[in-house]
PDB file of N, CA and C in Angstrom:
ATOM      1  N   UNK A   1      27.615 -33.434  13.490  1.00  0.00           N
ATOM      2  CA  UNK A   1      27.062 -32.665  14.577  1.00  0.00           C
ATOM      3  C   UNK A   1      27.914 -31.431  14.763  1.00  0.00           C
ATOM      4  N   UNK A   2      27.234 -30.478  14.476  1.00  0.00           N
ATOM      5  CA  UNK A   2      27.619 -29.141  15.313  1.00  0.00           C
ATOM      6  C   UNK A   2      28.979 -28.881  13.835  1.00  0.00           C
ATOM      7  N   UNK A   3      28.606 -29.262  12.747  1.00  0.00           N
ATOM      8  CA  UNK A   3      29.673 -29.537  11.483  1.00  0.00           C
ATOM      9  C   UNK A   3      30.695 -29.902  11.589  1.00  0.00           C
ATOM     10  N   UNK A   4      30.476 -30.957  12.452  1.00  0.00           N
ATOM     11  CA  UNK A   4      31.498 -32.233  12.180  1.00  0.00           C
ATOM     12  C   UNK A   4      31.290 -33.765  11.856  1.00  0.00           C
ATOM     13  N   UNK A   5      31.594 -34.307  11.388  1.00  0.00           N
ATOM     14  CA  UNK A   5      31.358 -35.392  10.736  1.00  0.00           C
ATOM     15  C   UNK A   5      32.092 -36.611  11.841  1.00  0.00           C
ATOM     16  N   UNK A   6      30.952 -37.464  12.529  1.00  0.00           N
ATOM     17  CA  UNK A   6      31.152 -38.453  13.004  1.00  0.00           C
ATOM     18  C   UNK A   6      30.929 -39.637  12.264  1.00  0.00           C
ATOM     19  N   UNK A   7      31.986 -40.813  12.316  1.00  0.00           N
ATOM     20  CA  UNK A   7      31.786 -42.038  12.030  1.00  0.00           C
ATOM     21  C   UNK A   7      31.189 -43.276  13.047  1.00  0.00           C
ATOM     22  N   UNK A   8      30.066 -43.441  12.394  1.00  0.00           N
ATOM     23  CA  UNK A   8      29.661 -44.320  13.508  1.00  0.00           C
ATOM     24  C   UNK A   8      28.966 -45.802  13.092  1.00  0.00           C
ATOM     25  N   UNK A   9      28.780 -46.803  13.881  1.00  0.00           N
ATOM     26  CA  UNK A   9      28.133 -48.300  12.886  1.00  0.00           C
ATOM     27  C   UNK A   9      26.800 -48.184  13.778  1.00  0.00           C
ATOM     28  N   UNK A  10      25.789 -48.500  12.691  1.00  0.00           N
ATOM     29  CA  UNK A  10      24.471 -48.997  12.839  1.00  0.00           C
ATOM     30  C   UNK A  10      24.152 -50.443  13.425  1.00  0.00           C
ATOM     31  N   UNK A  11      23.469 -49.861  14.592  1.00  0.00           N
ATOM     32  CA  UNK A  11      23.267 -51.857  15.670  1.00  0.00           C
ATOM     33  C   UNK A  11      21.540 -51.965  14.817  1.00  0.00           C
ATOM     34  N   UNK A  12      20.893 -50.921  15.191  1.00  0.00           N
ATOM     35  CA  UNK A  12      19.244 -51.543  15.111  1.00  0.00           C
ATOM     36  C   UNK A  12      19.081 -50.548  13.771  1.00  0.00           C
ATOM     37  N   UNK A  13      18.541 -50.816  12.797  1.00  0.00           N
ATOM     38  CA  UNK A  13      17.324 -49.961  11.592  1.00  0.00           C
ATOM     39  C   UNK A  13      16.064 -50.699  11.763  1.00  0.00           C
ATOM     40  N   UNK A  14      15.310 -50.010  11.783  1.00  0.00           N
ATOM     41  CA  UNK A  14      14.169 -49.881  11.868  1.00  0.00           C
ATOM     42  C   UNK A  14      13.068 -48.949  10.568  1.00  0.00           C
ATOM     43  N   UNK A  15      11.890 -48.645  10.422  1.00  0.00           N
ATOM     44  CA  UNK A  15      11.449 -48.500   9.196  1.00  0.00           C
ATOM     45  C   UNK A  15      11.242 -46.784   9.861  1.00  0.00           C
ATOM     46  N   UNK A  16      11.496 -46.621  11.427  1.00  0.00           N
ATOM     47  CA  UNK A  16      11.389 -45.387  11.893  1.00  0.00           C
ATOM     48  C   UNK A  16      12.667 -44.630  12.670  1.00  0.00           C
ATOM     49  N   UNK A  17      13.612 -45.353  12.476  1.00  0.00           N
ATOM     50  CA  UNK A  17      15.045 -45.020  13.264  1.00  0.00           C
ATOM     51  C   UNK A  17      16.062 -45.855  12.865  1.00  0.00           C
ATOM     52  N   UNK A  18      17.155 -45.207  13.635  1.00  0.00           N
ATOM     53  CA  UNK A  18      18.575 -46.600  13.713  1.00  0.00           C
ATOM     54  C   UNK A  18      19.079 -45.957  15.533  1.00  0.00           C
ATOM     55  N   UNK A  19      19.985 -46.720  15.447  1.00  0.00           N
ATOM     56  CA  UNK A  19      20.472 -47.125  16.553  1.00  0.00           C
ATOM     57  C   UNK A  19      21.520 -47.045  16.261  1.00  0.00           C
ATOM     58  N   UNK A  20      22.769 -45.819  16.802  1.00  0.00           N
ATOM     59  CA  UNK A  20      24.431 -46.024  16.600  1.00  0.00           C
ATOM     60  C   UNK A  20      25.723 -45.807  17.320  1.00  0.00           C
ATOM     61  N   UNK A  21      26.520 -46.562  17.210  1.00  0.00           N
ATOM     62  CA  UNK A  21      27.693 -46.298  18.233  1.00  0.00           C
ATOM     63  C   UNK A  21      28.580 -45.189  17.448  1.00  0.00           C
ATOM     64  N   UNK A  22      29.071 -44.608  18.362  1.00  0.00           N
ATOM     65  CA  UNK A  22      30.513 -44.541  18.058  1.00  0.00           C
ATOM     66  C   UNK A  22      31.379 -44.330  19.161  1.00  0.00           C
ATOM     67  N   UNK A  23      32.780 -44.074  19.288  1.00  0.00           N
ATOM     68  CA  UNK A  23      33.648 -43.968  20.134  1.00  0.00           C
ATOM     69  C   UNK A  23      33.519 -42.886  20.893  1.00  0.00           C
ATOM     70  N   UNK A  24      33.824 -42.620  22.274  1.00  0.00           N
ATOM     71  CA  UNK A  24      33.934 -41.269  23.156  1.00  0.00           C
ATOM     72  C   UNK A  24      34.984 -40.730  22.324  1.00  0.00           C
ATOM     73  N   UNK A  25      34.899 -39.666  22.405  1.00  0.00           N
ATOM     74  CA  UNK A  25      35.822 -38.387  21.874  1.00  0.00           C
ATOM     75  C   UNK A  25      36.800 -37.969  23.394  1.00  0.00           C
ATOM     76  N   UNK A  26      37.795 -37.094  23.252  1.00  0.00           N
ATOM     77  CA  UNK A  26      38.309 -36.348  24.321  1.00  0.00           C
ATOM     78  C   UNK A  26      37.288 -35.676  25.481  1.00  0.00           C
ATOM     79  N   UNK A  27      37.400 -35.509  26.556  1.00  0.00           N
ATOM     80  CA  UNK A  27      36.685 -34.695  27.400  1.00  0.00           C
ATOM     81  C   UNK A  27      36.065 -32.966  26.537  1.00  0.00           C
ATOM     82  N   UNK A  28      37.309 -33.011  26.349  1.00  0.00           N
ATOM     83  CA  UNK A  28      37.003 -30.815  25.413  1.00  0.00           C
ATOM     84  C   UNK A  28      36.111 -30.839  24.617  1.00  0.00           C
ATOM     85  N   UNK A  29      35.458 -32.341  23.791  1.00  0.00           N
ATOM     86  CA  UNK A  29      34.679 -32.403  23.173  1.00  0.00           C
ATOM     87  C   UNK A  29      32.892 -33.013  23.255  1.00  0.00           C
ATOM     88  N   UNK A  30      32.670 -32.214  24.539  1.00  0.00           N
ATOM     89  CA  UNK A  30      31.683 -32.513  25.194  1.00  0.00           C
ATOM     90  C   UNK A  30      30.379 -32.600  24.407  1.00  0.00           C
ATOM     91  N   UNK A  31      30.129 -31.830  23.548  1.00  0.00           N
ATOM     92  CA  UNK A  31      29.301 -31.285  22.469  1.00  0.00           C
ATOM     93  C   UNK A  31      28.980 -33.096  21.319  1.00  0.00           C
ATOM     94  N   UNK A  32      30.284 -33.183  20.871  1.00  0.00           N
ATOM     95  CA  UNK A  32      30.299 -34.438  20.090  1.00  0.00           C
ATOM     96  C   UNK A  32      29.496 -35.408  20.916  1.00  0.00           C
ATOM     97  N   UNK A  33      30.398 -35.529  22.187  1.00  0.00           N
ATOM     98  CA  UNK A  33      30.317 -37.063  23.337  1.00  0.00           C
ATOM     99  C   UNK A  33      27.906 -37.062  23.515  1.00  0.00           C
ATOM    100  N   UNK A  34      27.945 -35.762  23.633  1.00  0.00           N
ATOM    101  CA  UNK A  34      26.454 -36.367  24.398  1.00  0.00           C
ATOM    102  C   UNK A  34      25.838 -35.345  23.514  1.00  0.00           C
ATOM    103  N   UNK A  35      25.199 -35.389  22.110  1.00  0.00           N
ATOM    104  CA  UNK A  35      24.348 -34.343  21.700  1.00  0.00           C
ATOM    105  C   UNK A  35      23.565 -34.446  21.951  1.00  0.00           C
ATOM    106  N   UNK A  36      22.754 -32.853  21.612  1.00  0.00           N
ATOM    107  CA  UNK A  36      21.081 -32.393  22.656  1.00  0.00           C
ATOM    108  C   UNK A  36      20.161 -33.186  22.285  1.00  0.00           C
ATOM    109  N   UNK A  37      19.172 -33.826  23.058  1.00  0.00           N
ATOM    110  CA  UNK A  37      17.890 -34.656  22.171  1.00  0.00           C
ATOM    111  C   UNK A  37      17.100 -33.226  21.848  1.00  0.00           C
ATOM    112  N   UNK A  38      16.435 -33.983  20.880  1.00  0.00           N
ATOM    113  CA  UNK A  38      15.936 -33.603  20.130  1.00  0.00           C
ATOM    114  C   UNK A  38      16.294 -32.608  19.024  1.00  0.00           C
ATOM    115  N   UNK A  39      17.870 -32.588  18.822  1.00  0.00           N
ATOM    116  CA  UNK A  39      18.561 -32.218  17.910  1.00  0.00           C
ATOM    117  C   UNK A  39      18.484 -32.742  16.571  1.00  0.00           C
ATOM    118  N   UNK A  40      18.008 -31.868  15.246  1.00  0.00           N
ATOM    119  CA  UNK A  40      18.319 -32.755  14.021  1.00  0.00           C
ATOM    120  C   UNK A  40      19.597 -32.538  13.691  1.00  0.00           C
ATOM    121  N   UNK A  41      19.613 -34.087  12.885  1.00  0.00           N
ATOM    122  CA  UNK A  41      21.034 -34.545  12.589  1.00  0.00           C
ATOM    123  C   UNK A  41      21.053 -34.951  11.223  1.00  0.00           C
ATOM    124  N   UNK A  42      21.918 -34.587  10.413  1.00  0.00           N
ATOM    125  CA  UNK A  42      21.843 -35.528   8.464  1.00  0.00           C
ATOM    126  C   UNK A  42      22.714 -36.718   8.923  1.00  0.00           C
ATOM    127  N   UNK A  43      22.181 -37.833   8.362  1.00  0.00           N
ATOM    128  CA  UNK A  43      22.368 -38.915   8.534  1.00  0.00           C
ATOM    129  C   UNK A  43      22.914 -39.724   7.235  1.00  0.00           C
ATOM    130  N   UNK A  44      23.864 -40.191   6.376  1.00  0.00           N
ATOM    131  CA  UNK A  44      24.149 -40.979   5.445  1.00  0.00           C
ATOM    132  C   UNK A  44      24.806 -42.139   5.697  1.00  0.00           C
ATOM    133  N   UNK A  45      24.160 -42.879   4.849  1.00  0.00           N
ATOM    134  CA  UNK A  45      24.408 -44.554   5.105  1.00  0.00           C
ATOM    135  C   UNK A  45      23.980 -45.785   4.068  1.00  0.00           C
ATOM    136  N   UNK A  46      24.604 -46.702   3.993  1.00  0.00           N
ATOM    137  CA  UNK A  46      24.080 -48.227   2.951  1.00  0.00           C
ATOM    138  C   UNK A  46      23.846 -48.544   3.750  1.00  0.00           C
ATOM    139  N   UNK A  47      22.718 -49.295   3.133  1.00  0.00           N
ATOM    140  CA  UNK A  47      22.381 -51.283   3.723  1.00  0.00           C
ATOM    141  C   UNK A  47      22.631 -52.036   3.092  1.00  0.00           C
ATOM    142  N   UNK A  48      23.382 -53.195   4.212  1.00  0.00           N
ATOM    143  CA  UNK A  48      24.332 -53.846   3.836  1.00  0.00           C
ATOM    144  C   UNK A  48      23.490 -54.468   2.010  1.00  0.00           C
ATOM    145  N   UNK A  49      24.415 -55.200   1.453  1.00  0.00           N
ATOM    146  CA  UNK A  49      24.136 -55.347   0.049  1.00  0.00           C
ATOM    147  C   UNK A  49      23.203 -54.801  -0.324  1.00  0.00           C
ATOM    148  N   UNK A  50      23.519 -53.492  -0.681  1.00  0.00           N
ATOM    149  CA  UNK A  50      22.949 -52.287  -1.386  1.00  0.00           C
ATOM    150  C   UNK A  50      24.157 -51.818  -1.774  1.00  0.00           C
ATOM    151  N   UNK A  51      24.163 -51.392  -2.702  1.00  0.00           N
ATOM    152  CA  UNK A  51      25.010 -49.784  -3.008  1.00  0.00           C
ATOM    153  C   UNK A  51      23.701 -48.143  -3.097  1.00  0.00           C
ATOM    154  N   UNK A  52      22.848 -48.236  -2.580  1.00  0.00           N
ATOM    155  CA  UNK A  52      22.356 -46.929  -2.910  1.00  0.00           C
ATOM    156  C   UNK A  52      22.551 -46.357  -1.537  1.00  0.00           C
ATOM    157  N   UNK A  53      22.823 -45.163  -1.305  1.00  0.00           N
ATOM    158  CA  UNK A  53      23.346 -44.123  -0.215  1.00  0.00           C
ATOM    159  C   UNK A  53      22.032 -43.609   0.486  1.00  0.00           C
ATOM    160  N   UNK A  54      22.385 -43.683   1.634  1.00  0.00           N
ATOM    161  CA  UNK A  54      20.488 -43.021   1.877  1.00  0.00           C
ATOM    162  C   UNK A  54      21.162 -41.727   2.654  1.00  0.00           C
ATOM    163  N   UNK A  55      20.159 -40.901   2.370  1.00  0.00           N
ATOM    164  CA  UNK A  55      20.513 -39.469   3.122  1.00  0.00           C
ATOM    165  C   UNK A  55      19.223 -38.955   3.903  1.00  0.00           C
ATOM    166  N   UNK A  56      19.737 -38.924   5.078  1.00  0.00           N
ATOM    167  CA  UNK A  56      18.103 -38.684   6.244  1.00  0.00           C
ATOM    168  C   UNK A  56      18.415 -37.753   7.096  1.00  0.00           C
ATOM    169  N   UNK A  57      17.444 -36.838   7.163  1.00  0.00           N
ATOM    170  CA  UNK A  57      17.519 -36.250   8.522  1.00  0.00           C
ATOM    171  C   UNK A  57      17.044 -36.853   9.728  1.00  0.00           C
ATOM    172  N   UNK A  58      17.575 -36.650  11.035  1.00  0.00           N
ATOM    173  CA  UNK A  58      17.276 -37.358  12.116  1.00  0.00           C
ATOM    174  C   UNK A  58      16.919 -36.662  12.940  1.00  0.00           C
ATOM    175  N   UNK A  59      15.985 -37.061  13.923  1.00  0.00           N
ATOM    176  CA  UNK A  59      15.515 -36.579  15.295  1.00  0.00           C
ATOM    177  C   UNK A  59      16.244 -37.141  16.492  1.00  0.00           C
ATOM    178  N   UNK A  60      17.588 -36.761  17.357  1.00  0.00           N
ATOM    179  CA  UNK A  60      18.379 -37.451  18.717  1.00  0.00           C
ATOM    180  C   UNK A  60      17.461 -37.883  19.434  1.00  0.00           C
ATOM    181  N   UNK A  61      16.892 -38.425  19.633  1.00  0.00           N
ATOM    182  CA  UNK A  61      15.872 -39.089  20.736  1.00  0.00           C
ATOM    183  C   UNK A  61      16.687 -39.694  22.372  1.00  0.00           C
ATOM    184  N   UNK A  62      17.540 -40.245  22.033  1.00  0.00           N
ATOM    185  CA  UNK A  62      18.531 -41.007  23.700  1.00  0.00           C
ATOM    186  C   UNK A  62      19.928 -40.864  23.504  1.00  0.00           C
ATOM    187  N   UNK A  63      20.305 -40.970  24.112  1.00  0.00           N
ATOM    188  CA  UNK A  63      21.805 -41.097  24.280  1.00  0.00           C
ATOM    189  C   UNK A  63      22.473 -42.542  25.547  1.00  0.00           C
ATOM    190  N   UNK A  64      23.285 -43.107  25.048  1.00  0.00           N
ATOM    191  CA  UNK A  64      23.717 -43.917  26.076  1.00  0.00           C
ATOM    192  C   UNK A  64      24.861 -43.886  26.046  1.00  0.00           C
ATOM    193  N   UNK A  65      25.918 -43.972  27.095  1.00  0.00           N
ATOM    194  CA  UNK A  65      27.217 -43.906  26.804  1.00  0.00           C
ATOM    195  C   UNK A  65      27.789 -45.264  27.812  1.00  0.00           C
ATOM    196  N   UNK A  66      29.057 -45.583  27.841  1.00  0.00           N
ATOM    197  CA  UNK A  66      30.309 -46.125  28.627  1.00  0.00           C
ATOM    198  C   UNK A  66      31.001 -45.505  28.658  1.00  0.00           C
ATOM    199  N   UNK A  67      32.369 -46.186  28.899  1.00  0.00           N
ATOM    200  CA  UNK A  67      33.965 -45.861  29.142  1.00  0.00           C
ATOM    201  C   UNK A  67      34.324 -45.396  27.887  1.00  0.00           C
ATOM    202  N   UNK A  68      34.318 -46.608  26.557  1.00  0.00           N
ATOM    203  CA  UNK A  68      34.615 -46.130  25.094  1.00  0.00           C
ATOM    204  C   UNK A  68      33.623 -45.660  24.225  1.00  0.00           C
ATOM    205  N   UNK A  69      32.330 -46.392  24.310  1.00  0.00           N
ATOM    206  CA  UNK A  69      31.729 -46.232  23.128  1.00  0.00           C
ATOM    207  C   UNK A  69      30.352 -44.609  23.964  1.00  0.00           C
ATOM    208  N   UNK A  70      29.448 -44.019  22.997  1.00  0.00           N
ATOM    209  CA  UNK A  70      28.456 -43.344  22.866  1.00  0.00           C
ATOM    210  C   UNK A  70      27.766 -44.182  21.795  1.00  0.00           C
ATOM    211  N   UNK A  71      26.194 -44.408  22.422  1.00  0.00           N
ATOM    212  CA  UNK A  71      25.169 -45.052  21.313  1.00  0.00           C
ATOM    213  C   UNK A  71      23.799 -43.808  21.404  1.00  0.00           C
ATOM    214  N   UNK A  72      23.666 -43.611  19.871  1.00  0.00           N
ATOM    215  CA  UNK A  72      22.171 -42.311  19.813  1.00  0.00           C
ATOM    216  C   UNK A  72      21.277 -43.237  19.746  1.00  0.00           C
ATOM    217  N   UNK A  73      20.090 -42.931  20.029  1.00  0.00           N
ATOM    218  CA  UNK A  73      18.906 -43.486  19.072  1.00  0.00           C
ATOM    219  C   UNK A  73      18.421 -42.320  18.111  1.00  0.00           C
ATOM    220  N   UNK A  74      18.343 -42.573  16.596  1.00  0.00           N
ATOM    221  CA  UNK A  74      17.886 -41.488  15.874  1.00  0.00           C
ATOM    222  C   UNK A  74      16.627 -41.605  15.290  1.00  0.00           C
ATOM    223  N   UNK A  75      15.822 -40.576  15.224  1.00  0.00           N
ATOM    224  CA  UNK A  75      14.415 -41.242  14.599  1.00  0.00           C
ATOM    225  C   UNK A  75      14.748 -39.991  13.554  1.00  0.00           C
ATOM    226  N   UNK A  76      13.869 -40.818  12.217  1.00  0.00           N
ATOM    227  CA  UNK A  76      13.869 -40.497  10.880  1.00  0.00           C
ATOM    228  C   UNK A  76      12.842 -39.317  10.911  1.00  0.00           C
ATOM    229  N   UNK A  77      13.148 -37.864  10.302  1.00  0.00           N
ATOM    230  CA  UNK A  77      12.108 -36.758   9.999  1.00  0.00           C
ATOM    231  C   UNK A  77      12.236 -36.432   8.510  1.00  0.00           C
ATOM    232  N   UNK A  78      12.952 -36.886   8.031  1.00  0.00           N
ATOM    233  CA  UNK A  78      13.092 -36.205   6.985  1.00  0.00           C
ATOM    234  C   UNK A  78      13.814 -37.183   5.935  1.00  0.00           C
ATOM    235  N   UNK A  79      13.088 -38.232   4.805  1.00  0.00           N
ATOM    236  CA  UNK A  79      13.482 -38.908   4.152  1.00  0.00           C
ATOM    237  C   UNK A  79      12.783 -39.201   2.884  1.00  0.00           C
ATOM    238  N   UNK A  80      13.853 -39.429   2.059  1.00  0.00           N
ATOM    239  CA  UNK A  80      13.250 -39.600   0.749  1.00  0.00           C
ATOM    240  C   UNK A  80      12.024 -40.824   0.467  1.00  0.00           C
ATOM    241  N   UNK A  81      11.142 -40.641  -0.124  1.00  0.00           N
ATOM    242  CA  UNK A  81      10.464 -42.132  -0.119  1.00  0.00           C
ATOM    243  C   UNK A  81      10.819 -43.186  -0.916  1.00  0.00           C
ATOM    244  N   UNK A  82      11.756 -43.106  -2.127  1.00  0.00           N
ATOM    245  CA  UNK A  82      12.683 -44.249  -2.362  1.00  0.00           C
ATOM    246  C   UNK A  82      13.378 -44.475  -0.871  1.00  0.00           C
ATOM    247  N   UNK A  83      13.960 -43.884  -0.446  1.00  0.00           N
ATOM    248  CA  UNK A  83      14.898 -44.276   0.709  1.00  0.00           C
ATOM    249  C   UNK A  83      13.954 -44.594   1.769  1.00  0.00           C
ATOM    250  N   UNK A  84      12.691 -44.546   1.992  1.00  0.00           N
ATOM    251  CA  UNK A  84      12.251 -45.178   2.875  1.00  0.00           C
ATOM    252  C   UNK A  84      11.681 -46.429   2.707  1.00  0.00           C
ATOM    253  N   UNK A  85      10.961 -46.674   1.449  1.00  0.00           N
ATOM    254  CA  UNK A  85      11.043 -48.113   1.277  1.00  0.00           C
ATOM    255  C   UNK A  85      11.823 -48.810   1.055  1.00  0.00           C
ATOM    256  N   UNK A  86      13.189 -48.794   0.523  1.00  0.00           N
ATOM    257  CA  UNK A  86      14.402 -49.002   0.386  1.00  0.00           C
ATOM    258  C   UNK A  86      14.680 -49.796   2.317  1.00  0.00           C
ATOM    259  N   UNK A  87      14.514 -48.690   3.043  1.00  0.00           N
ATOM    260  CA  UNK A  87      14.436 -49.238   4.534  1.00  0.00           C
ATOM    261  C   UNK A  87      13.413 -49.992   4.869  1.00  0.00           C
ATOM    262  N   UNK A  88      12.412 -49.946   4.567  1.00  0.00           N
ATOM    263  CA  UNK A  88      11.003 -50.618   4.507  1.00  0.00           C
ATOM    264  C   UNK A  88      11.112 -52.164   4.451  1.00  0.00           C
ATOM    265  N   UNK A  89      12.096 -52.052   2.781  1.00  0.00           N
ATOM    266  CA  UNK A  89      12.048 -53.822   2.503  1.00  0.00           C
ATOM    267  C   UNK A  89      13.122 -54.266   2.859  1.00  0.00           C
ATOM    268  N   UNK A  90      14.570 -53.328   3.529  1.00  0.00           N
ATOM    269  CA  UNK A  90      15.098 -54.269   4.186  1.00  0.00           C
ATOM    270  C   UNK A  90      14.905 -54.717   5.443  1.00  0.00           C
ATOM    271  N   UNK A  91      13.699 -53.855   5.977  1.00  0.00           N
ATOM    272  CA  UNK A  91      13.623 -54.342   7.058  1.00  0.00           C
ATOM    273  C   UNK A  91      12.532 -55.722   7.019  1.00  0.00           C
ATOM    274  N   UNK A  92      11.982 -55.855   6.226  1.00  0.00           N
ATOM    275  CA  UNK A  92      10.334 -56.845   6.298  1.00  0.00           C
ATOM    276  C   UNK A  92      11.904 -57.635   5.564  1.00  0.00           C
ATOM    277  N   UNK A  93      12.659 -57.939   4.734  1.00  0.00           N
ATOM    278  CA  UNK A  93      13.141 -59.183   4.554  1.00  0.00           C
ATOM    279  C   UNK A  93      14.249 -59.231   5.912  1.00  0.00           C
TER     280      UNK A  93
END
């Protein structure tokens, strides 16, 4: 976001989004802590036992935060169609 590279873990995938945490940042980094909805975002990531890399663009749809963590919801705009059935069948198994 904003060309920086956040690390974050995937709670929900879905065949149209994911769902992800990561940690609050410092206050100065207000930008990181709560990005704009409807911001696109590049997205890279495995599923679990996979080795193939998926690379997606995302749509910010929510934001939720606490004390430590920030969770997005991201919806998928822009994905390869190997990489979407790839998400497809891990999600139906």
């Amino acid at each position: 976001m904003h060309d920086h590279v956040q690390r974050s873990m995937a709670f929900n995938v879905g065949c149209g989004g994911l769902f992800v945490k990561r940690l609050q940042l410092n206050k100065k980094s207000e930008f990181l802590r709560h990005p704009e909805q409807k911001k696109v975002v590049g997205i890279e990531f495995e599923l679990p036992k996979t080795s193939e890399v998926i690379w997606a663009a995302g749509e910010i749809c929510h934001d939720l935060s606490d004390k430590l963590f920030v969770g997005t919801g991201i919806r998928f705009c822009g994905l390869a169609d190997l990489h979407r059935r790839l998400i497809r069948d891990y999600v139906l198994e």
